[in-house]
Protein backbone atom coordinates (compact mmCIF):
# COMPACT_ATOMS: atom_id res chain seq x y z
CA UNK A 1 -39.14 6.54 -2.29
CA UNK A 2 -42.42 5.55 -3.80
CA UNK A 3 -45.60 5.33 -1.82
CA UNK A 4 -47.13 1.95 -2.44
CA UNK A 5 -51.01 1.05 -2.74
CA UNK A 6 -51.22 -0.54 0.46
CA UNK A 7 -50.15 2.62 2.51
CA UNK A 8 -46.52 1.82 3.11
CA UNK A 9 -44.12 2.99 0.69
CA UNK A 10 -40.16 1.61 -0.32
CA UNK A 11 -37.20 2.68 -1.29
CA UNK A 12 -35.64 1.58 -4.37
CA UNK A 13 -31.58 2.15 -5.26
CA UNK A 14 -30.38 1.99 -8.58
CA UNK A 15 -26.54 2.66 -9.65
CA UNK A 16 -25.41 3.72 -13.36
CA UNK A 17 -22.51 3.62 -15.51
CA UNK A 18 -19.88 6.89 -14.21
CA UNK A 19 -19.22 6.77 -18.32
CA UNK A 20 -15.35 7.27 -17.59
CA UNK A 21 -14.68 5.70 -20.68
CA UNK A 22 -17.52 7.27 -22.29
CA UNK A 23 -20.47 5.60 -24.50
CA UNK A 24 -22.11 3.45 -22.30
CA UNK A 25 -25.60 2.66 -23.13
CA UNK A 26 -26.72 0.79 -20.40
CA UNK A 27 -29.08 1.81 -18.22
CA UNK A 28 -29.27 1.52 -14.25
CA UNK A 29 -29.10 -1.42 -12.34
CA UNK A 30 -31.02 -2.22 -8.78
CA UNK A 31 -29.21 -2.20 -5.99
CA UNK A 32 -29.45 -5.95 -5.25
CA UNK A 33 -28.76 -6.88 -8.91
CA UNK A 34 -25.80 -4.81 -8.42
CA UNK A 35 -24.98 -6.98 -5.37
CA UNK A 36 -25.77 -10.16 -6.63
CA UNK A 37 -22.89 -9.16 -9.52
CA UNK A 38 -20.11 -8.25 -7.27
CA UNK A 39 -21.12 -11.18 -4.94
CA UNK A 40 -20.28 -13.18 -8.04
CA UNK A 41 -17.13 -11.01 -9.02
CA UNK A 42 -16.11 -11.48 -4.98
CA UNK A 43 -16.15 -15.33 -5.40
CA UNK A 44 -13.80 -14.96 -7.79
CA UNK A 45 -10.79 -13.20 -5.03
CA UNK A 46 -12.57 -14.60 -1.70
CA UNK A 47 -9.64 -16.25 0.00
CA UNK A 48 -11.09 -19.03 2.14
CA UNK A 49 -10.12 -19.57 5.93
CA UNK A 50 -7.23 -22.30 4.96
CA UNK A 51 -5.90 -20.34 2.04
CA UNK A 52 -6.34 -16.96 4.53
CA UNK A 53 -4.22 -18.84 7.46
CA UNK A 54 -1.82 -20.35 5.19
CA UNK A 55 -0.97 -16.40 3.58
CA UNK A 56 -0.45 -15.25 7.23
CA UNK A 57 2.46 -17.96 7.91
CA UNK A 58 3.79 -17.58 4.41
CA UNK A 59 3.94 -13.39 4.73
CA UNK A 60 5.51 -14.03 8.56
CA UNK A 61 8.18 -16.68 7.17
CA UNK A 62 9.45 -13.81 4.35
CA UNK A 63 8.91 -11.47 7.00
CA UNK A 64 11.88 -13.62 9.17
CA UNK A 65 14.08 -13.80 6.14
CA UNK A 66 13.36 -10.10 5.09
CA UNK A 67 13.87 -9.29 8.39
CA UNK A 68 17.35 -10.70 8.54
CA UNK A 69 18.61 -9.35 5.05
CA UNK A 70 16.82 -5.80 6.13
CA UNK A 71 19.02 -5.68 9.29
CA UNK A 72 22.00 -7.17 7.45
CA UNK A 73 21.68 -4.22 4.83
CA UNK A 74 21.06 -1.70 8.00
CA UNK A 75 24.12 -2.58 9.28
CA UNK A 76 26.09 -1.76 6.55
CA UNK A 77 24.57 1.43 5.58
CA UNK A 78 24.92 2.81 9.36
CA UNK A 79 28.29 1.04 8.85
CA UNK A 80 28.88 3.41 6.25
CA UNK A 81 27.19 6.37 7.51
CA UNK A 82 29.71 6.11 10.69
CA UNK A 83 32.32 6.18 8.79
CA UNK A 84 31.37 8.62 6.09
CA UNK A 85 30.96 11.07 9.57
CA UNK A 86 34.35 10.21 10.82
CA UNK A 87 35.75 11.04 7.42
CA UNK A 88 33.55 14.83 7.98
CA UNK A 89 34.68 15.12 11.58
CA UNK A 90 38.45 14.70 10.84
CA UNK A 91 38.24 16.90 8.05
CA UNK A 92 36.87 19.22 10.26
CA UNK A 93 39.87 18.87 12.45
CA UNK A 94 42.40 18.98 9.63
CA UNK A 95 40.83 22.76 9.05
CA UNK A 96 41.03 23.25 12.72
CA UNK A 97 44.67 22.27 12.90
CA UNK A 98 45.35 24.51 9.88
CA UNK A 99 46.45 21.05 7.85
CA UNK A 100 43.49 22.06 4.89
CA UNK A 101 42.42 25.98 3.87
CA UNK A 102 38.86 26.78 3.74
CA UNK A 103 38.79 26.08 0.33
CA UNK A 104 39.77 22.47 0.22
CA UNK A 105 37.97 21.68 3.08
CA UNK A 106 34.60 23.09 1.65
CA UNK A 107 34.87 20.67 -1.92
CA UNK A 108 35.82 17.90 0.42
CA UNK A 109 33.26 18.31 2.32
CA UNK A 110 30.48 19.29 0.09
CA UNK A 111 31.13 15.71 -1.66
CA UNK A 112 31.09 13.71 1.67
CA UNK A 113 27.77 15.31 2.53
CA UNK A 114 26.17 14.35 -0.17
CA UNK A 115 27.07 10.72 0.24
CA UNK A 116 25.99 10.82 3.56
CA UNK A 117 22.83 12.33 1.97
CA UNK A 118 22.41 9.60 -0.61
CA UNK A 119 23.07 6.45 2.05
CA UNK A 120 20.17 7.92 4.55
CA UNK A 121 17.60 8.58 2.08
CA UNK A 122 18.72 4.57 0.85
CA UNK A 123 18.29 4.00 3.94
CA UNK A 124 14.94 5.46 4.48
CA UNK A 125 13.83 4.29 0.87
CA UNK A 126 14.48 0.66 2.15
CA UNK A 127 12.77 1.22 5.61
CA UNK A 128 9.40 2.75 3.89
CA UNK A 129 9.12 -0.57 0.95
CA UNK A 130 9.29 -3.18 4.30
CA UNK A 131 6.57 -1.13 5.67
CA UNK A 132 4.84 -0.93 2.30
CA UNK A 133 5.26 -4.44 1.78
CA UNK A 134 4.16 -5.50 4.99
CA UNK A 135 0.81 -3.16 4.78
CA UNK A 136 0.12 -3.94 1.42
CA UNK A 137 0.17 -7.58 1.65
CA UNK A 138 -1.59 -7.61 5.15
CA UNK A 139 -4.56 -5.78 3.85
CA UNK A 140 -5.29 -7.69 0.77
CA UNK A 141 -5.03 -10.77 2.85
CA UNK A 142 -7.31 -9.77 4.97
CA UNK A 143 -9.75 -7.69 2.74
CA UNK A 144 -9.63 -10.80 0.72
CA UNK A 145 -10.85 -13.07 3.61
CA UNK A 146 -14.56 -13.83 3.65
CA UNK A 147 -14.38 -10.82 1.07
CA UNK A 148 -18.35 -11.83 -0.05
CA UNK A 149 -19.42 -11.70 3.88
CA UNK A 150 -17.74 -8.33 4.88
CA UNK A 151 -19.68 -7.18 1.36
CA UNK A 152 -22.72 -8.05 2.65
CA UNK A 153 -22.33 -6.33 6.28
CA UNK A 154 -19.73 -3.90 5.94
CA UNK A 155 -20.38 0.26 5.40
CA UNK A 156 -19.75 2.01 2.60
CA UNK A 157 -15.74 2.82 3.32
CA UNK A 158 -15.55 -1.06 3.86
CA UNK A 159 -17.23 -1.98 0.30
CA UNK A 160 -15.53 0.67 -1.33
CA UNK A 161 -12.00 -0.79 -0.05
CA UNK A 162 -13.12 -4.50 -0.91
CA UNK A 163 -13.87 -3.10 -4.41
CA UNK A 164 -10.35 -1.35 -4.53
CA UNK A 165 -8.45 -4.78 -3.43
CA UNK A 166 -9.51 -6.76 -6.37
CA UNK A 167 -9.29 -3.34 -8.99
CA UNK A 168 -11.21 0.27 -9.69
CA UNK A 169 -14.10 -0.37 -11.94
CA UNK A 170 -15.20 -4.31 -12.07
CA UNK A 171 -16.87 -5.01 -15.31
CA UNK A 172 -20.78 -4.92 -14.05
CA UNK A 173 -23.51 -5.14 -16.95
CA UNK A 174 -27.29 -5.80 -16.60
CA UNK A 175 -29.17 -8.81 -16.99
């Protein structure tokens, strides 16, 4: 804060170089210098209303068809989880009726197990990349929209993820 002639005082901001990649020389940049930049690095990814819309339709038309091959695949892993459990419940009862010893019954078993293991955690795999996908694409859509505006108004957290959709450190130098 510095106390100006006149009686009131201001507040200037200035932001520097974190020197990550070490050997920067440049010095600090005002705060709205720094904003002009990104406002100019911002045009660059702003997706405009049309464009915005259009995205929204496109991501809900692969949703439809990812939605249909997703189920498609579902079916035939609980398809095959069914019967990889019928398979474990009648070797169960072959113990029971004395048709297997203990011995048999615990290789057989051990190996269906872990194919039942492998086909859930496919399964769950598959279920976390449509939710992935679906986030992923979502946000930047709609981080991207009127990116420059929500700059301008947003909070911190709101910048910071702006900054994040289009990549960690933009390229900022002074003037």
């Amino acid at each position: 804060m510095k106390n100006l002639k006149n009686g009131t005082s201001a507040i200037y901001t200035y932001y520097h170089c974190t020197k990550k990649k070490g050997g920067c020389k440049q010095g600090g940049v005002k705060e709205n210098e720094l904003f002009e930049q990104l406002d100019e690095i911002l045009s660059q990814y702003e997706l405009s209303d049309e464009l915005y819309s259009w995205g929204v339709k496109a991501i809900k038309a692969i949703g439809k068809d990812e939605l249909t091959l997703r189920n498609k695949r579902q079916e035939l892993q609980f398809g095959t989880i069914k019967e990889i459990q019928k398979r474990l419940d009648t070797l169960l009862n072959n113990l029971e009726e004395g048709y297997l010893d203990g011995e048999t019954y615990a290789e057989r078993s051990k190996v269906l197990q872990e194919q039942l293991a492998a086909v859930q955690k496919r399964q769950e795999e598959a279920a976390e990349r449509a939710r992935n996908w679906y986030e992923i694409v979502g946000v930047t859509l709609e981080r991207l929209n009127n990116a420059s505006e929500k700059f301008k108004k947003g909070d911190l957290k709101l910048r910071r993820d702006i900054l994040l959709t289009i990549g960690y450190n933009p390229l900022l130098v002074d003037r």
